[in-house]
N, C-alpha and C. Protein backbone atom coordinates (compact mmCIF):
# COMPACT_ATOMS: atom_id res chain seq x y z
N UNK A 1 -3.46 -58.09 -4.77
CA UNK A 1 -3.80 -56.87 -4.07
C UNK A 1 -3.81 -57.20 -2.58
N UNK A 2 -2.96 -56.42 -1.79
CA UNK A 2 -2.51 -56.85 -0.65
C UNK A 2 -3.91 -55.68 0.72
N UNK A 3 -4.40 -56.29 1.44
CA UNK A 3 -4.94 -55.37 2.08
C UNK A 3 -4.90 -54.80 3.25
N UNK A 4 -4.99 -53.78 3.99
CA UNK A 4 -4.57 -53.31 4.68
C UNK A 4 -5.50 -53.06 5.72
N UNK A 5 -5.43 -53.60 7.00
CA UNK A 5 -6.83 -54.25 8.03
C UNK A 5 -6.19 -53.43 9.66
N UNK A 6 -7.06 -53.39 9.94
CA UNK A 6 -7.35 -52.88 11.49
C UNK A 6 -7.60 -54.54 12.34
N UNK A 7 -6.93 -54.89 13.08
CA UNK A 7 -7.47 -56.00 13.64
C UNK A 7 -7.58 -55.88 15.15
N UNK A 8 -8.96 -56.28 15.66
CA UNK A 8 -9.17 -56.13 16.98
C UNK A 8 -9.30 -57.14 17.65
N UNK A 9 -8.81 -57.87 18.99
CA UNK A 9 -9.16 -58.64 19.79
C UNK A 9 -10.47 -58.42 20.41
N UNK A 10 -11.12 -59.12 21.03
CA UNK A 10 -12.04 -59.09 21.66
C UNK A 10 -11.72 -59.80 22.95
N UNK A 11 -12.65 -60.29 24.08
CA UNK A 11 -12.21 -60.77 25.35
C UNK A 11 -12.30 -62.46 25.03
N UNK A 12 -12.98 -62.55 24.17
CA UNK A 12 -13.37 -64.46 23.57
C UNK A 12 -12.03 -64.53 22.75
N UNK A 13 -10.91 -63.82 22.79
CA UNK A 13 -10.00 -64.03 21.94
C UNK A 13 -10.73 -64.28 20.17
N UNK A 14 -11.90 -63.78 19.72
CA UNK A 14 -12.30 -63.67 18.49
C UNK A 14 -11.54 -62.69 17.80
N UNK A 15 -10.41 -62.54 16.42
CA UNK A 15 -10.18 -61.23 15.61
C UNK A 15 -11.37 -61.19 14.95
N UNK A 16 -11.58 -59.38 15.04
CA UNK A 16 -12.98 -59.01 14.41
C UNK A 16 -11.55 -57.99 13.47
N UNK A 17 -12.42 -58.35 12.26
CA UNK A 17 -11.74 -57.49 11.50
C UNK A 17 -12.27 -56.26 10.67
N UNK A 18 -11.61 -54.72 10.94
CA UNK A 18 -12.22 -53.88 10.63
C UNK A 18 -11.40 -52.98 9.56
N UNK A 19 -12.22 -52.05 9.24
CA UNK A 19 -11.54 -51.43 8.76
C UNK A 19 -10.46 -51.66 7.24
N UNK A 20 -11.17 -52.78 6.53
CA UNK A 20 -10.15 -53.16 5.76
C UNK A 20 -10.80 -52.48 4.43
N UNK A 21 -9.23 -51.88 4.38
CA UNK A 21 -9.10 -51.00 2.64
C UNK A 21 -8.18 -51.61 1.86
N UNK A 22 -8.25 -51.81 0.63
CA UNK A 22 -6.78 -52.31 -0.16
C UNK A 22 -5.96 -51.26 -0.06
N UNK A 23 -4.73 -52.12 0.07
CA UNK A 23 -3.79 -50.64 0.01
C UNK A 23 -3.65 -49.66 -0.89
N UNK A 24 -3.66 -50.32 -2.49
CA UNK A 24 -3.71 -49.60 -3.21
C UNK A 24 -4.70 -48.68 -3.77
N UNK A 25 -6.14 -48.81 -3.27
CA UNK A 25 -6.80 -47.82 -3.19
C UNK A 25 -6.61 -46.71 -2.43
N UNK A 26 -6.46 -46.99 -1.24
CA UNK A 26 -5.49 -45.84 0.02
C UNK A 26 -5.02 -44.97 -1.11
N UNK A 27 -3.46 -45.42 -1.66
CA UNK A 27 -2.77 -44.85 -2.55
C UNK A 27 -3.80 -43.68 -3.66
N UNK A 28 -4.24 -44.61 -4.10
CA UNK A 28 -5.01 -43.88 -5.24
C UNK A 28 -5.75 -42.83 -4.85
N UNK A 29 -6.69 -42.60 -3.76
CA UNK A 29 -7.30 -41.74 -3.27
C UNK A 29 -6.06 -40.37 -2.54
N UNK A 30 -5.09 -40.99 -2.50
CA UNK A 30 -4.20 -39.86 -1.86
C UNK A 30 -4.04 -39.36 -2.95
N UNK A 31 -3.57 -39.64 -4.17
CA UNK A 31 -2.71 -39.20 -5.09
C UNK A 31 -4.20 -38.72 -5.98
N UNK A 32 -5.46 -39.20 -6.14
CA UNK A 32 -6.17 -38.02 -6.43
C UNK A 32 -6.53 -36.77 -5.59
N UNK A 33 -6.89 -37.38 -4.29
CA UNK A 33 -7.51 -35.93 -3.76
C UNK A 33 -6.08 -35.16 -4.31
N UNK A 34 -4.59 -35.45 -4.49
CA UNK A 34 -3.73 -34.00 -4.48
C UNK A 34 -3.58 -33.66 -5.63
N UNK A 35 -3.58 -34.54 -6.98
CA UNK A 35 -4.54 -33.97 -8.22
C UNK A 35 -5.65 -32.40 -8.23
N UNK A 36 -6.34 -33.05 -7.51
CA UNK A 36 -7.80 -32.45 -7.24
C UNK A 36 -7.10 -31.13 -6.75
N UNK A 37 -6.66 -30.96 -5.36
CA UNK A 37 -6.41 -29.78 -4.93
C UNK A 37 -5.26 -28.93 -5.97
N UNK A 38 -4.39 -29.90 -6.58
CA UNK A 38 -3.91 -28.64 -7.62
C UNK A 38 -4.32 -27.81 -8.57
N UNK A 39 -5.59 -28.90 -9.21
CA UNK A 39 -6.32 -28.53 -10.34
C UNK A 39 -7.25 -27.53 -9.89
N UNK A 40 -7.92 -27.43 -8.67
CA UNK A 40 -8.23 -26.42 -7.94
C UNK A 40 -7.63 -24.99 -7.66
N UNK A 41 -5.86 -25.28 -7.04
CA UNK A 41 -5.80 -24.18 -7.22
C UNK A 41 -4.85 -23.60 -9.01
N UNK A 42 -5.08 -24.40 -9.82
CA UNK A 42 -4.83 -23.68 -11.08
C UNK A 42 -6.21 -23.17 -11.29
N UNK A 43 -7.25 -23.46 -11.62
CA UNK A 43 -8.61 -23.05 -11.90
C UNK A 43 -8.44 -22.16 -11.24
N UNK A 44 -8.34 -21.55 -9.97
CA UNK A 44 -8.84 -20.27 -9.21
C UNK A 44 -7.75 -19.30 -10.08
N UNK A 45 -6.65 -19.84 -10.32
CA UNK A 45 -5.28 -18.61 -11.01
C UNK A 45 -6.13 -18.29 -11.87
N UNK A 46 -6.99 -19.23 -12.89
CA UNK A 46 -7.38 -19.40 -14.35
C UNK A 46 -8.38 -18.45 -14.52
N UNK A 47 -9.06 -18.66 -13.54
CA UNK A 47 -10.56 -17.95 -13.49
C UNK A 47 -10.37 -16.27 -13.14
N UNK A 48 -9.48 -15.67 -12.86
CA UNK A 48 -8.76 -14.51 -12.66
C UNK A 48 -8.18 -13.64 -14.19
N UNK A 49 -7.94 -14.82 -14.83
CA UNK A 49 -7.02 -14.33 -16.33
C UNK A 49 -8.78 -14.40 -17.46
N UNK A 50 -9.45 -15.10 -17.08
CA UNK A 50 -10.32 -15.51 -17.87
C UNK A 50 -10.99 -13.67 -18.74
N UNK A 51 -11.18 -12.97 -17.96
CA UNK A 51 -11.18 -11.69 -18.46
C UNK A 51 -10.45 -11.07 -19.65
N UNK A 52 -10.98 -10.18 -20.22
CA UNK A 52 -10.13 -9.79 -21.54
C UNK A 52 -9.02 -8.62 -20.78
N UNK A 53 -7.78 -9.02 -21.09
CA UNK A 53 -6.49 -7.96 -20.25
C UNK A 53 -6.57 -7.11 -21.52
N UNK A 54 -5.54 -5.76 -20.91
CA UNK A 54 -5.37 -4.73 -21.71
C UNK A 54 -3.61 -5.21 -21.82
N UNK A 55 -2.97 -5.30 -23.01
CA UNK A 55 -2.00 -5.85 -23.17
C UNK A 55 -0.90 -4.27 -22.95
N UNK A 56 -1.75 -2.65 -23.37
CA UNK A 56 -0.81 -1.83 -23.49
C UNK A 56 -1.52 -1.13 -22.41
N UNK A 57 -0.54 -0.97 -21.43
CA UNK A 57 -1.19 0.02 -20.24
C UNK A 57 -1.94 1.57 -21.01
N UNK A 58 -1.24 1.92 -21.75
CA UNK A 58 -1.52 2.93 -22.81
C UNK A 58 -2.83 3.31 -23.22
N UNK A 59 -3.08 2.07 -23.66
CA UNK A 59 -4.95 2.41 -24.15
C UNK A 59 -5.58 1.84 -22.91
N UNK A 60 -5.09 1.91 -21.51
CA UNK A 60 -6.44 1.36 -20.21
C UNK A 60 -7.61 2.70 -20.18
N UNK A 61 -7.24 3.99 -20.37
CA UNK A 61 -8.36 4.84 -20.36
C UNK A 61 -9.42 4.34 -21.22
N UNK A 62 -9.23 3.83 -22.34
CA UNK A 62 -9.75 3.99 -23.56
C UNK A 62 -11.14 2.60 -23.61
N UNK A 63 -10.04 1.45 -22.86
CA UNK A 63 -10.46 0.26 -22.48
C UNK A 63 -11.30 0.31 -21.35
N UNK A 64 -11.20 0.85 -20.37
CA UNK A 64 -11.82 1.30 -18.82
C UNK A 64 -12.88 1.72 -19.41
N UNK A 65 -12.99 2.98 -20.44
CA UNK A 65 -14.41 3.68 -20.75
C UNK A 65 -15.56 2.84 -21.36
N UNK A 66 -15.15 2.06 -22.13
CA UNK A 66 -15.78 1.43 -23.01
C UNK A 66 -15.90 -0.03 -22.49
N UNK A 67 -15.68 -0.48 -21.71
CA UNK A 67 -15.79 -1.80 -20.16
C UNK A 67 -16.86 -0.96 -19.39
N UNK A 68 -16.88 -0.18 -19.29
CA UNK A 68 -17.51 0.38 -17.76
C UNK A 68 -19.19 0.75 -19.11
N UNK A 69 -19.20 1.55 -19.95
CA UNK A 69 -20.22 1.57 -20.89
C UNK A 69 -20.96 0.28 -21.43
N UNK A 70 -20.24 -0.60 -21.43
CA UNK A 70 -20.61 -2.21 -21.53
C UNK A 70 -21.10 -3.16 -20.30
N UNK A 71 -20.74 -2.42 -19.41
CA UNK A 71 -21.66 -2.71 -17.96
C UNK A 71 -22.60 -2.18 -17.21
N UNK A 72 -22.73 -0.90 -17.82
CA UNK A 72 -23.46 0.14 -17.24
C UNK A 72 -25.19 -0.67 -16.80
N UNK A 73 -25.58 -1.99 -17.77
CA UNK A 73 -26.74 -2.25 -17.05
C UNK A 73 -26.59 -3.15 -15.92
N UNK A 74 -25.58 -3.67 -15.48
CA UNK A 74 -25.65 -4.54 -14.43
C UNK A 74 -24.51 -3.59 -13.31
N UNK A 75 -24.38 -2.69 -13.65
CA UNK A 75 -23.54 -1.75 -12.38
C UNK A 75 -24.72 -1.14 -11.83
N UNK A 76 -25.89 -0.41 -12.62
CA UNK A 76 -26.72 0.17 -11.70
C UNK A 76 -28.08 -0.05 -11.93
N UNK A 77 -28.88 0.58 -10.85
CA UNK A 77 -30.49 0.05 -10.56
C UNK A 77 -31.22 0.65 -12.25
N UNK A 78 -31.17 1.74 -12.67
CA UNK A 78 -31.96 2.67 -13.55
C UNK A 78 -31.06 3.13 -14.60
N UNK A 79 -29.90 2.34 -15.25
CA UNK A 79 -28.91 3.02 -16.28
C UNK A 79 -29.15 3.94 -17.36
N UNK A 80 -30.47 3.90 -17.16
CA UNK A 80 -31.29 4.90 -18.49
C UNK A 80 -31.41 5.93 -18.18
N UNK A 81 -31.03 6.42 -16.61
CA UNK A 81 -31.28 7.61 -15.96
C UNK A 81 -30.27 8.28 -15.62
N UNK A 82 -29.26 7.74 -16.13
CA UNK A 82 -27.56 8.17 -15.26
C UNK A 82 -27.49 9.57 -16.71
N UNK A 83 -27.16 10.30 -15.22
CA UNK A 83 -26.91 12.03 -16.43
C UNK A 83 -25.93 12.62 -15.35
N UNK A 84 -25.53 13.42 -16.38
CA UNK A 84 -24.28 14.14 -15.48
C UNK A 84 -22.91 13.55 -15.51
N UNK A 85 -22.66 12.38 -15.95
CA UNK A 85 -21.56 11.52 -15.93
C UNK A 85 -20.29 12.01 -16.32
N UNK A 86 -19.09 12.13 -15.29
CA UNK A 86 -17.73 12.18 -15.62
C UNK A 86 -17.21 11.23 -15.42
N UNK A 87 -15.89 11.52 -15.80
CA UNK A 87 -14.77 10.45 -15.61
C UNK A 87 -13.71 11.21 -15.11
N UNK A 88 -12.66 10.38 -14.29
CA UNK A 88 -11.48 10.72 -13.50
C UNK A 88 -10.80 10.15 -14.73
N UNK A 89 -9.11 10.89 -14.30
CA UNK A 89 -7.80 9.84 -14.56
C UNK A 89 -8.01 8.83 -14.38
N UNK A 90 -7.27 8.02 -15.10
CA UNK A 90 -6.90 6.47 -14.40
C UNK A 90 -5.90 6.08 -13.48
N UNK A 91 -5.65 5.69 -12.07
CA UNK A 91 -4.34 5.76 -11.48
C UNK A 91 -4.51 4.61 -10.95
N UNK A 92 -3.32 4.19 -10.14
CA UNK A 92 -2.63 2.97 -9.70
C UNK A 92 -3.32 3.41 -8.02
N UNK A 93 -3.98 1.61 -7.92
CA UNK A 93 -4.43 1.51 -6.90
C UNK A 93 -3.57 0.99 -5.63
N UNK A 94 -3.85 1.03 -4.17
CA UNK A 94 -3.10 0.62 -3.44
C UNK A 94 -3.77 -0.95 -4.04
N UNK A 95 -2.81 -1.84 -3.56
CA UNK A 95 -2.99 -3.31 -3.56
C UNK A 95 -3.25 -3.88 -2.66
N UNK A 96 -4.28 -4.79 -2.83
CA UNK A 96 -5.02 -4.83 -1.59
C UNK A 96 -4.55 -6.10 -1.05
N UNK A 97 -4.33 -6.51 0.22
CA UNK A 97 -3.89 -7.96 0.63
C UNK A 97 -4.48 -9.34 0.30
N UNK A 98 -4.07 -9.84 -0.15
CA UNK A 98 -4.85 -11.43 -0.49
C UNK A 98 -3.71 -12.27 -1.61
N UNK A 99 -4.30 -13.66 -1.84
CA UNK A 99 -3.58 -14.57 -2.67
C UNK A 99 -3.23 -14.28 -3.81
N UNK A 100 -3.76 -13.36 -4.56
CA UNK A 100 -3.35 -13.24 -5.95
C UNK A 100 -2.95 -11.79 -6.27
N UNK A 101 -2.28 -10.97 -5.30
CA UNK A 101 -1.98 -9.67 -5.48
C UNK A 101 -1.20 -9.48 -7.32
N UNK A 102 -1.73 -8.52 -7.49
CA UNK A 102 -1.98 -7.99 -8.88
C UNK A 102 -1.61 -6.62 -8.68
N UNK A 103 -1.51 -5.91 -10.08
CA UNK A 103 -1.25 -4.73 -9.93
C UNK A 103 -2.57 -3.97 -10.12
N UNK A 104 -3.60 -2.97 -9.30
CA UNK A 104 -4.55 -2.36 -9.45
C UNK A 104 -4.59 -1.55 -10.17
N UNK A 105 -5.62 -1.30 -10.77
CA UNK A 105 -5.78 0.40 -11.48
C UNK A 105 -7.18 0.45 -11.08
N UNK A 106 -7.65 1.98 -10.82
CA UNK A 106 -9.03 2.52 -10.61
C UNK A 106 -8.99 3.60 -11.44
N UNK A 107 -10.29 4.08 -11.62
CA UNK A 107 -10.91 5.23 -12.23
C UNK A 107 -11.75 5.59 -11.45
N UNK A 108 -12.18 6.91 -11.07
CA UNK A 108 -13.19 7.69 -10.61
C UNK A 108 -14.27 8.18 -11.68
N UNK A 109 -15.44 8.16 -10.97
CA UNK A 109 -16.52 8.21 -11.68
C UNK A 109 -17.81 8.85 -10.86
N UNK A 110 -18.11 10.37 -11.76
CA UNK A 110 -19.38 10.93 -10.76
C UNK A 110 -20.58 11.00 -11.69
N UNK A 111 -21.54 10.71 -11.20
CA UNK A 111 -22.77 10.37 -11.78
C UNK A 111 -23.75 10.66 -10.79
N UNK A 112 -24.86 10.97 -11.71
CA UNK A 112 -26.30 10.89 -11.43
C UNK A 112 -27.66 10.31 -11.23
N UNK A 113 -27.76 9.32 -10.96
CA UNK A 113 -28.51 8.29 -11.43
C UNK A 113 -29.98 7.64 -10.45
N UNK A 114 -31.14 7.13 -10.74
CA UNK A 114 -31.98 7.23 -9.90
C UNK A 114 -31.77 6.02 -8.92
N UNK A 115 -32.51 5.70 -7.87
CA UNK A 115 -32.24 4.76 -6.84
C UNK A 115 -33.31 3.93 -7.18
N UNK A 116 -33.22 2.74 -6.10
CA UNK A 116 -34.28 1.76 -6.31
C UNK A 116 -35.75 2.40 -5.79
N UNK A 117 -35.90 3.77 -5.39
CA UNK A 117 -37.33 4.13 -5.08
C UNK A 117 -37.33 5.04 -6.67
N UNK A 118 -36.74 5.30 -7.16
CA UNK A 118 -36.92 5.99 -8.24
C UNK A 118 -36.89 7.33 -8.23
N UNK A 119 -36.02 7.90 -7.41
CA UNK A 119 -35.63 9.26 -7.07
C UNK A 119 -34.27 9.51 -7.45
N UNK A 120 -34.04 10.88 -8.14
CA UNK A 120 -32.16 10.72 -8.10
C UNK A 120 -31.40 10.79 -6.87
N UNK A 121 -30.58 10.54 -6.84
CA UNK A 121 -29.70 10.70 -5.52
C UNK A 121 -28.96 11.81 -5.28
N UNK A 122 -28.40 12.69 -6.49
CA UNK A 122 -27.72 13.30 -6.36
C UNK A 122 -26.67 13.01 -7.12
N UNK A 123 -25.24 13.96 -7.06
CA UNK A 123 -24.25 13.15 -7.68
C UNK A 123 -23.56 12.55 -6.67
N UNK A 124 -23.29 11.21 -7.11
CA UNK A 124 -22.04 10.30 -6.77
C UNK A 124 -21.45 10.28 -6.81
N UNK A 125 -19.94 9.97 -6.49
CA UNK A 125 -18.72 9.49 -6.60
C UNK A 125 -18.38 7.46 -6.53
N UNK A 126 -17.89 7.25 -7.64
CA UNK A 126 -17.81 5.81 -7.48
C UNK A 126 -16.38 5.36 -8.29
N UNK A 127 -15.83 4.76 -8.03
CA UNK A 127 -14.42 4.27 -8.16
C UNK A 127 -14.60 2.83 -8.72
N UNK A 128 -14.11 2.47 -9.83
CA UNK A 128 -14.09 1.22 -10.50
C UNK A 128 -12.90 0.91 -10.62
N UNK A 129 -12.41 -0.53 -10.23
CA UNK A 129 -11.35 -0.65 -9.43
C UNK A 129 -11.10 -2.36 -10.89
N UNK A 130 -9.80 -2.27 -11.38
CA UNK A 130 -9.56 -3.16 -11.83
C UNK A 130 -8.14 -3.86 -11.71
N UNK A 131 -8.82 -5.03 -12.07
CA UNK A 131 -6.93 -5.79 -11.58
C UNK A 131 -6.25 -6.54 -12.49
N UNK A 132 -5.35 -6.58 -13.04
CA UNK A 132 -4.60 -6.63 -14.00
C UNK A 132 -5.67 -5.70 -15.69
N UNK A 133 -6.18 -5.16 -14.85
CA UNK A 133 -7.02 -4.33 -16.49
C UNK A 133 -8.33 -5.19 -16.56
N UNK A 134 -8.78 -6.27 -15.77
CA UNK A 134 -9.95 -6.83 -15.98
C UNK A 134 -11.09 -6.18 -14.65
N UNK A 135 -12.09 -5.93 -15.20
CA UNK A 135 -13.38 -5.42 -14.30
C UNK A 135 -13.16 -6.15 -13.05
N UNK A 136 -12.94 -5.24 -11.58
CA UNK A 136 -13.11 -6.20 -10.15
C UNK A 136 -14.58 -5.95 -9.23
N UNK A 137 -14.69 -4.43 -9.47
CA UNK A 137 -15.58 -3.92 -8.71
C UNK A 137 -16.01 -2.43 -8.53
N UNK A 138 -17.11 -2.06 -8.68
CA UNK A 138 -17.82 -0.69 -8.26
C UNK A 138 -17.86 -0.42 -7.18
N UNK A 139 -17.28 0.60 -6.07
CA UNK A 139 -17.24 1.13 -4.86
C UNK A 139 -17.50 2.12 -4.93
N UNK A 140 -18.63 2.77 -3.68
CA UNK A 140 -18.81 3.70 -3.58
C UNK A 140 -17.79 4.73 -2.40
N UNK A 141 -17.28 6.11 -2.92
CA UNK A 141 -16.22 6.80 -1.71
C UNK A 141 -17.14 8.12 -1.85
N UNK A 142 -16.20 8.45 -0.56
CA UNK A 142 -16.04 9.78 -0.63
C UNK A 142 -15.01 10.51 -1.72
N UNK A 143 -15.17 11.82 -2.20
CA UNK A 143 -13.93 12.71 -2.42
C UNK A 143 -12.99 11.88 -2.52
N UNK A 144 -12.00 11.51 -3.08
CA UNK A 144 -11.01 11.03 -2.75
C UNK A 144 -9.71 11.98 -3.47
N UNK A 145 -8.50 12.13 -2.96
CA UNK A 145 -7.07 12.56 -3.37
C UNK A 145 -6.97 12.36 -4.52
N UNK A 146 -7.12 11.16 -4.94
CA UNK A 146 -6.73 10.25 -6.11
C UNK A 146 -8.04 10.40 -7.27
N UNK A 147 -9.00 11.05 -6.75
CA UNK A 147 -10.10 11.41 -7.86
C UNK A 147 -9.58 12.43 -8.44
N UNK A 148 -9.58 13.14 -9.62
CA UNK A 148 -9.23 14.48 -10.47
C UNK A 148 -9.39 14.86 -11.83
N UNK A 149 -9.14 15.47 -12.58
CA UNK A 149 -9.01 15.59 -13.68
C UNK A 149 -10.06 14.59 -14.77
N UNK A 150 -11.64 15.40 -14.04
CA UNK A 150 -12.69 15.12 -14.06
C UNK A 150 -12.59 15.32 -15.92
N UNK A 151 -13.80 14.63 -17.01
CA UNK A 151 -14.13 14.76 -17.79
C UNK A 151 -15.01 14.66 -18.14
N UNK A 152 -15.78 15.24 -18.67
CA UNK A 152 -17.64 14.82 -19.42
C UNK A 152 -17.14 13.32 -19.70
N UNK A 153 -18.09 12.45 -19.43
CA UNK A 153 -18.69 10.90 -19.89
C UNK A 153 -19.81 11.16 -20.45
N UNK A 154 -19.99 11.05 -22.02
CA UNK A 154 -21.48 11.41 -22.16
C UNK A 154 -21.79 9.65 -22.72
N UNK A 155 -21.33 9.29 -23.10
CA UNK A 155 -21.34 7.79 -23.38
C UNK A 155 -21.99 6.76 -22.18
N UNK A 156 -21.72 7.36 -20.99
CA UNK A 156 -22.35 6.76 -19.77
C UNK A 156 -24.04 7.04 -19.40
N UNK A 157 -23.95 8.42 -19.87
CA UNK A 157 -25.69 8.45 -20.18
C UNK A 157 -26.49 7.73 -20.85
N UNK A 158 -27.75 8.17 -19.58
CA UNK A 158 -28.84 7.09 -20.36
C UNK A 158 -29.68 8.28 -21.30
């Protein structure tokens, strides 16, 4: 094992020797850290798919309703209180910029539901936004164009 040294003079003409790594550790540490960073970025692809996909765009209404009813306690403060609940179409979202652009779909969603003081709010409008068919996120809008063809959700009630 051959090693690979920094050597310094000094003014006493002494070599002080620094810095010494074997070479082939050098090596080894290169060729893991770039291991490392691939396996990194496969895990981030991985962790994206890890969600259950909808294989037939066909049944995403069907899948969307019954995802969003299966979350209903960690989407809101009081889920036992949500009344009034519709549902939008399902339509194709703009795509939003970043590393793993996907194809979006959202649903619109108006509801009733109480706040963290324990008052209702009124009705809402909220848009559940998914990417390749797996749950991304609850946003709250305005009105939107793309909201319509409203339906009773009674399944969303508490």
């Amino acid at each position: 094992m051959t090693l690979w040294c920094q050597r310094n003079s000094n003014t006493d003409g002494v070599v002080a020797m620094r810095f010494c790594f074997p070479r082939l550790l050098r090596r080894r540490a290169t060729y893991i850290s770039l291991v490392c960073l691939s396996l990194l970025a496969c895990a981030n692809v991985q962790s994206r798919r890890t969600g259950e996909e909808v294989t037939n765009p066909a049944a995403a209404p069907e899948r969307i309703r019954a995802d969003l009813v299966g979350r209903k306690s960690t989407l809101f403060i009081d889920p036992g209180s949500i009344r009034d609940a519709r549902i939008g179409q399902v339509y194709a979202c703009p795509i939003e910029a970043g590393l793993h652009a996907a194809p979006m779909t959202c649903v619109c969603v108006e509801l009733n539901a109480k706040n963290r003081l324990g008052g209702y709010t009124g009705t809402q409008t909220k848009v559940a936004v998914y990417r390749n068919f797996v749950f991304e996120k609850l946003k709250d809008v305005e009105m939107s164009d793309d909201c319509g063809g409203f339906s009773p959700f009674p399944e969303l009630n508490g």
